[in-house]
N, C-alpha and C. Protein backbone atom coordinates (compact mmCIF):
# COMPACT_ATOMS: atom_id res chain seq x y z
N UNK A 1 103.25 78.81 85.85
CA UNK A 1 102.42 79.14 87.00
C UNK A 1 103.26 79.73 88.14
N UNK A 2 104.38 79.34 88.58
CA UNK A 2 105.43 79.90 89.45
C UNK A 2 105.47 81.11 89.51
N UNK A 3 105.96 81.47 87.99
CA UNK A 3 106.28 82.94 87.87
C UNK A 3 105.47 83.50 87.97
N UNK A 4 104.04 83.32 87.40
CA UNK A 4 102.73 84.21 87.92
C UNK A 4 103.21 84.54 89.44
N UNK A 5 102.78 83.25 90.21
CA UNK A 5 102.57 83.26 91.63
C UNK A 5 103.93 84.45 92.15
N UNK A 6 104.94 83.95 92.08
CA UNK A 6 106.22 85.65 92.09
C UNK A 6 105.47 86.36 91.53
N UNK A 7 105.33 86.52 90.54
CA UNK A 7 104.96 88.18 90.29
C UNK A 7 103.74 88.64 90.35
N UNK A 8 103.41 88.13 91.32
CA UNK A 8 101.67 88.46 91.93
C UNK A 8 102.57 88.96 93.48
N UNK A 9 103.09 87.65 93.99
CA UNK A 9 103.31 87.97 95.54
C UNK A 9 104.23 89.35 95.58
N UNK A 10 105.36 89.78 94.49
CA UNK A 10 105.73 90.61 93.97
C UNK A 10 105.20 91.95 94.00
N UNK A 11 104.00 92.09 93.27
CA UNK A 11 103.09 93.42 93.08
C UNK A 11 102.94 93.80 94.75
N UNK A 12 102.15 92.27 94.76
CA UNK A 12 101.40 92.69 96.12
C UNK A 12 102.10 93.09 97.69
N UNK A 13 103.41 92.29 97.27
CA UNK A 13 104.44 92.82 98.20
C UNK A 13 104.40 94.58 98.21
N UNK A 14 105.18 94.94 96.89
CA UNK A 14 105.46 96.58 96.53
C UNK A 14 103.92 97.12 96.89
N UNK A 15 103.18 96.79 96.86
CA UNK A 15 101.51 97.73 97.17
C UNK A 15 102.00 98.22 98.61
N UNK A 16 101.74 96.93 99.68
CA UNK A 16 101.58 97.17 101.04
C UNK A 16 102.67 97.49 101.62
N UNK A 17 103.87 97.16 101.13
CA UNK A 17 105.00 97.81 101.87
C UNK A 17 105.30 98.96 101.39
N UNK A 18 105.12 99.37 99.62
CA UNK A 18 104.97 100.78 99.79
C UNK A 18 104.31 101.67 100.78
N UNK A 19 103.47 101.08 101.00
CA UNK A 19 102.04 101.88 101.64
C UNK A 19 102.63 101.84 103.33
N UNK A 20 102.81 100.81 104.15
CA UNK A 20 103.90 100.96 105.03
C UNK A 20 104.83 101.70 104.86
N UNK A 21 105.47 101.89 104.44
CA UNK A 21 106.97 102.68 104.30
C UNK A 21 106.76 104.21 103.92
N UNK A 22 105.50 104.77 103.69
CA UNK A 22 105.34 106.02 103.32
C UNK A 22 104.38 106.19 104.71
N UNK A 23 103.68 105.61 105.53
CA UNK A 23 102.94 105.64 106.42
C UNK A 23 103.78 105.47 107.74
N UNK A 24 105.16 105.04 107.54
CA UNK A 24 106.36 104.49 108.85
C UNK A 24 106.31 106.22 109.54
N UNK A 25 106.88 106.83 108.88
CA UNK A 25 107.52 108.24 109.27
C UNK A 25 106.28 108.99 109.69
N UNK A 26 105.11 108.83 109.58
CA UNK A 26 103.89 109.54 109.90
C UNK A 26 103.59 108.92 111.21
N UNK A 27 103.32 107.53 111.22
CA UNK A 27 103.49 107.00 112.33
C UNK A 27 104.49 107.46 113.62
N UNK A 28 106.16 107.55 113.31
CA UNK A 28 107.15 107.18 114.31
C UNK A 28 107.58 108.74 114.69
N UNK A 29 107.39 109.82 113.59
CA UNK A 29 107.46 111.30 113.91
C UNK A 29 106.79 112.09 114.19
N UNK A 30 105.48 111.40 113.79
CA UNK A 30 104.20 112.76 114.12
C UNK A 30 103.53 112.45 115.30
N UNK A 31 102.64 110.92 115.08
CA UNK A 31 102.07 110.29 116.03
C UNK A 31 102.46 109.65 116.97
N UNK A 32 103.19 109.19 117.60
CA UNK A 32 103.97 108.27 118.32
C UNK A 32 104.13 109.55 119.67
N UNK A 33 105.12 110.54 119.09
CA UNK A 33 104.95 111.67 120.02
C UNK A 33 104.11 112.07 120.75
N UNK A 34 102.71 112.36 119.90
CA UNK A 34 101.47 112.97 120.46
C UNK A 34 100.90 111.99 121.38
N UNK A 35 100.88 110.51 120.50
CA UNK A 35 99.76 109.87 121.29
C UNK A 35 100.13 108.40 121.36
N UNK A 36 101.55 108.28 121.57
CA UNK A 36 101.88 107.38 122.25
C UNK A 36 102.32 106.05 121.04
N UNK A 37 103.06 104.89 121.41
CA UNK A 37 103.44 104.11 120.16
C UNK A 37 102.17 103.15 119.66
N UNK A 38 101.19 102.45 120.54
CA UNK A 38 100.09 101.90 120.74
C UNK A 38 98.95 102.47 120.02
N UNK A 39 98.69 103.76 120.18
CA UNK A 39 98.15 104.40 119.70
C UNK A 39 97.89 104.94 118.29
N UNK A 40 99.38 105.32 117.82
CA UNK A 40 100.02 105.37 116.52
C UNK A 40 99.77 104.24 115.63
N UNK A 41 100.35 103.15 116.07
CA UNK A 41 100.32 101.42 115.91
C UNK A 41 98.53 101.85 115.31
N UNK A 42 97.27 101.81 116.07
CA UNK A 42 95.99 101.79 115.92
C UNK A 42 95.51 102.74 114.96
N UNK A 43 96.34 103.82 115.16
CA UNK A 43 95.71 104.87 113.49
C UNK A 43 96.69 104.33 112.33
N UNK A 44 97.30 104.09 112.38
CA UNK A 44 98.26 102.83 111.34
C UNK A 44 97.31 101.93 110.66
N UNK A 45 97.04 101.08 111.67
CA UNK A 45 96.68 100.01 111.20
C UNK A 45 95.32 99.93 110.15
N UNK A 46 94.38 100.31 110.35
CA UNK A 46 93.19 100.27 109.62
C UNK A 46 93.96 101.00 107.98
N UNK A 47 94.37 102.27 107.79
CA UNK A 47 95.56 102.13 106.39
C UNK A 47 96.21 100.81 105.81
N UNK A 48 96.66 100.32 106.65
CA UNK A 48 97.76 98.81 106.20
C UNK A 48 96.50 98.32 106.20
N UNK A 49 95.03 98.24 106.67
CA UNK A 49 94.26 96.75 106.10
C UNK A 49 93.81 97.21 105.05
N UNK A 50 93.36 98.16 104.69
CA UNK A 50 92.76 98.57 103.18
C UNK A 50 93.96 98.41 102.07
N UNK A 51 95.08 98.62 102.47
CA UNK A 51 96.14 98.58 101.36
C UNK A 51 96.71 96.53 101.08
N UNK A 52 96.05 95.88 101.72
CA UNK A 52 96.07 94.52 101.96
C UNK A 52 95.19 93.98 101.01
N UNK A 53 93.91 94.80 101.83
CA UNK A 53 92.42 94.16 100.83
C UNK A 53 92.46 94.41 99.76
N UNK A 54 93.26 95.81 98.86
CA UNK A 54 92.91 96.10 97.69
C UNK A 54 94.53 95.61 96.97
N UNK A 55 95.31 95.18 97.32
CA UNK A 55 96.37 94.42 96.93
C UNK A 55 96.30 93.00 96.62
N UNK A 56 95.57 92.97 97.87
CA UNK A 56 95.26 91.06 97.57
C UNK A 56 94.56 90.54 96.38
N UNK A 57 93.41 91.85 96.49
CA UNK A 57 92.23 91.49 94.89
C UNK A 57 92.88 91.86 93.56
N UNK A 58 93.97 92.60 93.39
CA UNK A 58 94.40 93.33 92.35
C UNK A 58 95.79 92.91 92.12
N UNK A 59 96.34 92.48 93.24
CA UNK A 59 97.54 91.81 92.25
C UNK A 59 97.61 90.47 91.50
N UNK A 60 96.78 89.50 91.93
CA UNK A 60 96.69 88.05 91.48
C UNK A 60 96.09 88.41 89.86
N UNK A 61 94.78 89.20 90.10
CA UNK A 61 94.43 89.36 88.41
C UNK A 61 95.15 90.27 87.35
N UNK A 62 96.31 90.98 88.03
CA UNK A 62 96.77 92.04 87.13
C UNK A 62 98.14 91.14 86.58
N UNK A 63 98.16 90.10 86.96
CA UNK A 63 99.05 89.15 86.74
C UNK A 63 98.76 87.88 86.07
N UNK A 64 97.25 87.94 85.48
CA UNK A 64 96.10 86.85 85.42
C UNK A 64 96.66 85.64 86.26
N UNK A 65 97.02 85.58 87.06
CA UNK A 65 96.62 84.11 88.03
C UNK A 65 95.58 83.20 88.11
N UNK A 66 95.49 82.00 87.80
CA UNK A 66 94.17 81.72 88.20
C UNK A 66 94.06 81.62 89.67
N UNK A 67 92.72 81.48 89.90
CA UNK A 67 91.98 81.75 91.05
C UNK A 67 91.86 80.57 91.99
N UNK A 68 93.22 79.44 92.05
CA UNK A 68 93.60 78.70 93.19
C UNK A 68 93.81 78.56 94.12
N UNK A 69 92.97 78.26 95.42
CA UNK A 69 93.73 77.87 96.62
C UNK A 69 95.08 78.31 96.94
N UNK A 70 96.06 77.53 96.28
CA UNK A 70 97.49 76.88 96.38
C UNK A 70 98.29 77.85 95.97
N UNK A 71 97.68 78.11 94.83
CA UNK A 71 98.36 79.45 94.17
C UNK A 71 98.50 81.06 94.82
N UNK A 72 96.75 81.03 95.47
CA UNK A 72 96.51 82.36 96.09
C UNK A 72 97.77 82.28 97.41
N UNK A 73 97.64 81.42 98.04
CA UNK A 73 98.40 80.89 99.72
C UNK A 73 100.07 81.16 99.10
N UNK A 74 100.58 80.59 98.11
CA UNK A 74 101.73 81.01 97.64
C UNK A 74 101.86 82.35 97.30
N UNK A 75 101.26 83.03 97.02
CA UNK A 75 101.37 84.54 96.64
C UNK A 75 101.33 84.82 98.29
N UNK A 76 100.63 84.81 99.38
CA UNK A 76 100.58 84.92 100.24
C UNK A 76 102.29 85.01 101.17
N UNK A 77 102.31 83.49 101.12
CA UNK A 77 103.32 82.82 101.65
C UNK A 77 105.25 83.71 100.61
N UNK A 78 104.89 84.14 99.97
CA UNK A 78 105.76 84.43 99.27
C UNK A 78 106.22 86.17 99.19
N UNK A 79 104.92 86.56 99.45
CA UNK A 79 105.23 87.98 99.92
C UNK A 79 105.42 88.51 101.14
N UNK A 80 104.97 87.50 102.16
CA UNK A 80 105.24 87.46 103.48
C UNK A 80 106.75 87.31 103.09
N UNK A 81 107.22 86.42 103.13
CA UNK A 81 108.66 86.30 103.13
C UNK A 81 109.23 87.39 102.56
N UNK A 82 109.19 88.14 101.09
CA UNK A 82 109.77 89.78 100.80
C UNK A 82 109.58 90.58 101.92
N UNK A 83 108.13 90.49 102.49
CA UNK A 83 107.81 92.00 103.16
C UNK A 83 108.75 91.86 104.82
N UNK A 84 109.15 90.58 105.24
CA UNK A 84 109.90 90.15 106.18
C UNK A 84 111.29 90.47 106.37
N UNK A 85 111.73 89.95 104.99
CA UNK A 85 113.48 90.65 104.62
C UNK A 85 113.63 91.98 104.83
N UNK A 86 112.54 92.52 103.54
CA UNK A 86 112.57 93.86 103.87
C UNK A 86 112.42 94.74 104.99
N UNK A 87 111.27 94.52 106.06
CA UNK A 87 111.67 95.09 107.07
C UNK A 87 112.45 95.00 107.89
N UNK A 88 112.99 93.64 108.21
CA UNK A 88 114.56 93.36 109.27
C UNK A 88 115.45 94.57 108.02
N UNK A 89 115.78 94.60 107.05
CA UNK A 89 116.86 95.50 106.12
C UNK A 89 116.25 96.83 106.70
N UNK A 90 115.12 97.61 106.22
CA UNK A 90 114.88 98.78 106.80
C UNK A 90 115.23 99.18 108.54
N UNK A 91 114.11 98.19 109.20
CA UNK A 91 114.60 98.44 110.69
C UNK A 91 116.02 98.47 111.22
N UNK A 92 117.30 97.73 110.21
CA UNK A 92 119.12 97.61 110.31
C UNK A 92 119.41 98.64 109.96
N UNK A 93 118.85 99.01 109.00
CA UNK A 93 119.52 100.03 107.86
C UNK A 93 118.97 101.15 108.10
N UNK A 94 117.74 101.79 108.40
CA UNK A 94 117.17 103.48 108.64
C UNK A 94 116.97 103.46 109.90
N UNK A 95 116.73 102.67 110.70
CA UNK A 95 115.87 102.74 112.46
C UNK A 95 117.19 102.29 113.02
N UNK A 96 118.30 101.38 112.56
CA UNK A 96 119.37 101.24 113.62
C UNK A 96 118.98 100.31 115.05
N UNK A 97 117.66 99.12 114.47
CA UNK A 97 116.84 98.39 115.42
C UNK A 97 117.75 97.39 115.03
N UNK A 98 118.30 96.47 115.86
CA UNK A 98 118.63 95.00 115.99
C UNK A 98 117.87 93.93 115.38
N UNK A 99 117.64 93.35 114.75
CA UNK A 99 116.98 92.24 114.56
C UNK A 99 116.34 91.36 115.75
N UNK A 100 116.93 91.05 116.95
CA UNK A 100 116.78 90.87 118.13
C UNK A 100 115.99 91.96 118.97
N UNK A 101 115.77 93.19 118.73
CA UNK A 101 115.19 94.09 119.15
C UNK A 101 113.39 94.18 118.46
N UNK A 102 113.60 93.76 117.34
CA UNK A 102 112.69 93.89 116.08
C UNK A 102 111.97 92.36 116.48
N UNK A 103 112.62 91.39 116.94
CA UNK A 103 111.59 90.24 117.32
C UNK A 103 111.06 90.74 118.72
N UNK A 104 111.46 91.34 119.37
CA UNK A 104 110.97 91.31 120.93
C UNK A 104 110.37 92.21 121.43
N UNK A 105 109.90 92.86 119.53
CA UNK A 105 108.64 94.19 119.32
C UNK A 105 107.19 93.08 119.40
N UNK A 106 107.42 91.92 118.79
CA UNK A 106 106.40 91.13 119.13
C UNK A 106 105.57 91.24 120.42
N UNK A 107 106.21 90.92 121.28
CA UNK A 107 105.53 90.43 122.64
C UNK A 107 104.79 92.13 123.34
N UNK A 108 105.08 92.97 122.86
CA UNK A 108 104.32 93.79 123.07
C UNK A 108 102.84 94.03 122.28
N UNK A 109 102.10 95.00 122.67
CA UNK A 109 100.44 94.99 122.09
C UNK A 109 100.73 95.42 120.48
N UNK A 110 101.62 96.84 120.44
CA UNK A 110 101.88 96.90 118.78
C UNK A 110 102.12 95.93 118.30
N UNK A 111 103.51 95.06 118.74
CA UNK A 111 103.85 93.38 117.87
C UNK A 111 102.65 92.56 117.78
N UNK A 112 101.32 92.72 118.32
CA UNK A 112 100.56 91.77 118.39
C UNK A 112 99.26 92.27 117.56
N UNK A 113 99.41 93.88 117.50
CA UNK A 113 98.62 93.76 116.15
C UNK A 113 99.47 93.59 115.00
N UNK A 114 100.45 93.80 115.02
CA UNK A 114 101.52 93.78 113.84
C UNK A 114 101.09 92.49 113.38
N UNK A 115 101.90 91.14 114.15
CA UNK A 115 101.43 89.94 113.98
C UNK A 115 100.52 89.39 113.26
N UNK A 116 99.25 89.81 113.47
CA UNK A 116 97.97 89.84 113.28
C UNK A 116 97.32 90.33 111.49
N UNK A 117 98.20 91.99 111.36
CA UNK A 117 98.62 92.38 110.26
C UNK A 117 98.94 91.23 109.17
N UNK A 118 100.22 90.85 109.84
CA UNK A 118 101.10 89.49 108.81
C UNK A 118 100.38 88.52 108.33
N UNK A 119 99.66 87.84 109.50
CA UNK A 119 98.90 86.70 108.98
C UNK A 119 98.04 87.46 108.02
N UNK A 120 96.90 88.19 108.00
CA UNK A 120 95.96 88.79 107.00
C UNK A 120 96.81 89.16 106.09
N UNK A 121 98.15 89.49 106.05
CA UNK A 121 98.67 89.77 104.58
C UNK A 121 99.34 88.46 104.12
N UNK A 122 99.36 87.19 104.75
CA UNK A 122 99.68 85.93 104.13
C UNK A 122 98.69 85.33 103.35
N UNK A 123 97.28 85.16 104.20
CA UNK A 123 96.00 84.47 103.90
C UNK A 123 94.94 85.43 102.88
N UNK A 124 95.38 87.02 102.44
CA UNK A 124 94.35 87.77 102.48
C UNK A 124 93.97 87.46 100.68
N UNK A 125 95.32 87.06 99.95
CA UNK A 125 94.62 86.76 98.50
C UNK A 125 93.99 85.61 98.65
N UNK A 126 94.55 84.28 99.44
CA UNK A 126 93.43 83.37 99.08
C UNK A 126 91.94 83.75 99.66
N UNK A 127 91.83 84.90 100.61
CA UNK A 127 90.22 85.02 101.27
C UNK A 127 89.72 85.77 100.10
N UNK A 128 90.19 86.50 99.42
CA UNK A 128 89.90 87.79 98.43
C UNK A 128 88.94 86.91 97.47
N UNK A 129 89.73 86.07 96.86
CA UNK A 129 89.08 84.98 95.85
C UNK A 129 88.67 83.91 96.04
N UNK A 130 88.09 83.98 97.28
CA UNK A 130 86.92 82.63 97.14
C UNK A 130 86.25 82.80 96.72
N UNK A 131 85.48 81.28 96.36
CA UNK A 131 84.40 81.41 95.43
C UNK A 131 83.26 80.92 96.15
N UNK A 132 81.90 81.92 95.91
CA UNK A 132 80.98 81.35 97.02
C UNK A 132 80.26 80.05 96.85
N UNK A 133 79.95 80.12 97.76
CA UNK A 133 79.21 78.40 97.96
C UNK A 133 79.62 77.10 98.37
């Protein structure tokens, strides 16, 4: 069951941070310029939630997972943590952002939809697969 749960949080990691990371440079070179970082941040964002929603539903079953609570929240909890490393490494390594710089993106309105982002990509497989009733 472990390894499912990795290689679900796995997929679903590579979905949305692909999808981030091909959407970064559109964001920070095209838009940001024109219409500001806030702004950019907001045509961003609605991309990163569809690439969430259809990650969350599609990686747990392409991995057959069953359809647990505990299990979904670990896939959650587990790709949060990849997609975390990975961006402190990108923001060090291509942007030349501090890690200290990269937390104190938080307290601004982008960090706070960002934020916001994170949690829905922690919680979003266990919401994907509830079961009604």
């Amino acid at each position: 069951m472990m390894l499912r749960i990795l290689a679900a949080a796995g997929l679903y990691f590579l979905i949305v941070f692909g999808t981030g990371f091909l959407l970064g440079p559109i964001r920070v070179f095209w838009l940001e310029p024109r219409i500001g970082s806030l702004g950019a941040v907001l045509c961003e964002t609605p991309f990163l939630l569809a690439a969430i929603l259809v990650a969350a539903r599609m990686a747990p079953r392409a991995v057959r997972l069953e359809p647990r609570t505990r299990a979904l929240l670990g896939v959650g909890a587990a790709a949060l943590a990849m997609q975390q490393i990975a961006d402190v490494l990108v923001g060090v390594a291509l942007r030349g952002i501090s890690l200290r710089e990269q937390i104190a993106r938080f307290l601004t309105a982008e960090g706070a939809i960002y934020a916001t982002l994170l949690l829905l990509f922690a919680i979003m497989p266990a919401l994907t697969h509830r079961k009604p009733g």
